[in-house]
Protein backbone atom coordinates (compact mmCIF):
# COMPACT_ATOMS: atom_id res chain seq x y z
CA UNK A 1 91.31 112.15 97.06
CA UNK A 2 91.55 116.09 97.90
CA UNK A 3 95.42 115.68 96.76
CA UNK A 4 94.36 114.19 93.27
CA UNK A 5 92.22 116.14 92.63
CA UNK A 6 94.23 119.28 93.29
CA UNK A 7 97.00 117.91 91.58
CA UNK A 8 94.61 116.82 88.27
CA UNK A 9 92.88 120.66 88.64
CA UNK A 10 96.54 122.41 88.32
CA UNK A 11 97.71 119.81 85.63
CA UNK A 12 94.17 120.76 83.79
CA UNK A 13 94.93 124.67 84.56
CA UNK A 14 98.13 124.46 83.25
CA UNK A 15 96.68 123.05 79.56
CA UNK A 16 93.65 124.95 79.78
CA UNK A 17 91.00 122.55 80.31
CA UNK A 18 88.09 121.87 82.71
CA UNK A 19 89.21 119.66 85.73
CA UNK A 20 86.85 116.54 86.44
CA UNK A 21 84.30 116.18 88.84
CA UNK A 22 85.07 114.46 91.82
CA UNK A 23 81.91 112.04 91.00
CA UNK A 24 84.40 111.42 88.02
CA UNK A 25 86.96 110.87 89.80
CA UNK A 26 86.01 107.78 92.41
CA UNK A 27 83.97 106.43 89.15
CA UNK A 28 87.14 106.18 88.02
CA UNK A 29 89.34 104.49 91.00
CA UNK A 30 85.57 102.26 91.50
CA UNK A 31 87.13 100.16 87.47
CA UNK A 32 90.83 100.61 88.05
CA UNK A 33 92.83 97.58 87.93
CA UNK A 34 93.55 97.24 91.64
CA UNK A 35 96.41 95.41 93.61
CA UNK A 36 96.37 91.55 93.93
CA UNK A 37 98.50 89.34 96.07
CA UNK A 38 99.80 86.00 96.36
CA UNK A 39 97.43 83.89 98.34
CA UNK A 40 100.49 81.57 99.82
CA UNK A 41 102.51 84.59 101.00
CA UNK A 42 99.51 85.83 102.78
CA UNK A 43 99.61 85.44 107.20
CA UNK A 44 98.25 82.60 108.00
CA UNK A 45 95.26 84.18 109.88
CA UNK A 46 94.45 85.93 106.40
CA UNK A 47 94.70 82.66 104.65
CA UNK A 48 92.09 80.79 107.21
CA UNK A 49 89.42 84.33 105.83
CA UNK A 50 89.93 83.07 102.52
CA UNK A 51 88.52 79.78 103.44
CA UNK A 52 86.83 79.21 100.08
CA UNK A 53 89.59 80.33 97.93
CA UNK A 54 92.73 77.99 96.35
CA UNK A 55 95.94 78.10 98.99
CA UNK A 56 97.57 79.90 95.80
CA UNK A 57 97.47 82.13 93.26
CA UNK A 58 96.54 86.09 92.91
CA UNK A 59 93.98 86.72 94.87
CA UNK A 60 92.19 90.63 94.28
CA UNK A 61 93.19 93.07 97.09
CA UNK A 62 89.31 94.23 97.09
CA UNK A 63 88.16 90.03 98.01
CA UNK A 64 90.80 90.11 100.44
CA UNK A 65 89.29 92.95 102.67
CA UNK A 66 85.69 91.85 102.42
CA UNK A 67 86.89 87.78 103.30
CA UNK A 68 88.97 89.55 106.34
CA UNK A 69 86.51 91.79 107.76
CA UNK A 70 83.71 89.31 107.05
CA UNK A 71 84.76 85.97 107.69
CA UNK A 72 88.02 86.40 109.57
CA UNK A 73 89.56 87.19 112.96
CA UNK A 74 90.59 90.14 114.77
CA UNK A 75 93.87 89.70 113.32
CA UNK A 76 92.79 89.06 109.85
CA UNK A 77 90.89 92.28 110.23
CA UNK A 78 93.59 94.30 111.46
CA UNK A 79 95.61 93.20 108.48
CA UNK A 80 92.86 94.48 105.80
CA UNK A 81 92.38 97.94 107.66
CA UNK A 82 95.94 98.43 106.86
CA UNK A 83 95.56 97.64 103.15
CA UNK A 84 95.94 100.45 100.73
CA UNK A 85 92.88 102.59 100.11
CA UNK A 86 92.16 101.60 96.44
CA UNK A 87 91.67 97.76 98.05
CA UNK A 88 89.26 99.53 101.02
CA UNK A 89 87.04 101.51 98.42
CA UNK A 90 86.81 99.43 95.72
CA UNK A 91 85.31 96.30 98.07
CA UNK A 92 82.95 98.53 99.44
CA UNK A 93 81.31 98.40 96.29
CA UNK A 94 81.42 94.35 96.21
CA UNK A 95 78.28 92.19 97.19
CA UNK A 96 78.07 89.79 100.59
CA UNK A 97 78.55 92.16 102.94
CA UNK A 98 77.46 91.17 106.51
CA UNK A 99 75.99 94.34 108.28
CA UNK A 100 78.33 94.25 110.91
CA UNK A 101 81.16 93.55 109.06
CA UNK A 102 79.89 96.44 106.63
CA UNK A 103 79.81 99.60 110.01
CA UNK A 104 83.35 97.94 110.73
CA UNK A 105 84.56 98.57 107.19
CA UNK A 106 82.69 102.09 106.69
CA UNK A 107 84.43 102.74 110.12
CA UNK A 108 87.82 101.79 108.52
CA UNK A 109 87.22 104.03 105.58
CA UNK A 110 86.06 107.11 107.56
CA UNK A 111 89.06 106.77 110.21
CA UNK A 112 91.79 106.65 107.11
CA UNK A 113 89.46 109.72 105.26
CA UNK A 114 88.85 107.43 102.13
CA UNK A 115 85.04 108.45 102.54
């Protein structure tokens, strides 16, 4: 976030305009069309998380963490704490969060400096 937003400040410098806030900013990245994947080239301990969900087709990246960290193993955790940050910050705004599962994603998103 600091590197966007020093890179959108110089940009706005540069044509003589007011950068945005940063409250702007992640209201932004919060409705931006985020990263999907196919559900049958998923692991397979990823797949068992998404136990509700069809064995294929798109599946968002932001469902993906919150089925992993909610519903799945260690492993299936593991892989959505490596997921790219957009997928991280935008399901931390999603409903059905367990509390635990929640401190182990806020954890995630302070240790990679998302939040």
């Amino acid at each position: 976030m600091n590197s966007i937003g020093r890179a959108l400040g110089d940009l706005c410098a540069r044509h003589g305009r007011r950068p945005p806030a940063r409250a702007s900013l992640y209201s932004v990245l919060r409705r931006l069309e985020g990263h999907t994947y196919e559900a049958s080239r998923l692991p397979p301990h990823v797949r068992n998380a998404l136990y509700n969900m069809a064995p294929s087709g798109p599946v968002p990246g932001p469902q993906v963490v919150l089925y992993c960290l909610n519903h799945g193993s260690l492993a299936a955790a593991s892989f959505a704490a490596g997921l790219p940050w957009l997928d991280l910050y935008q399901a931390s705004y999603l409903p059905g969060w367990r509390p635990r599962s929640r401190g182990l994603l806020d954890a995630v998103l302070r240790v990679r400096g998302i939040r």
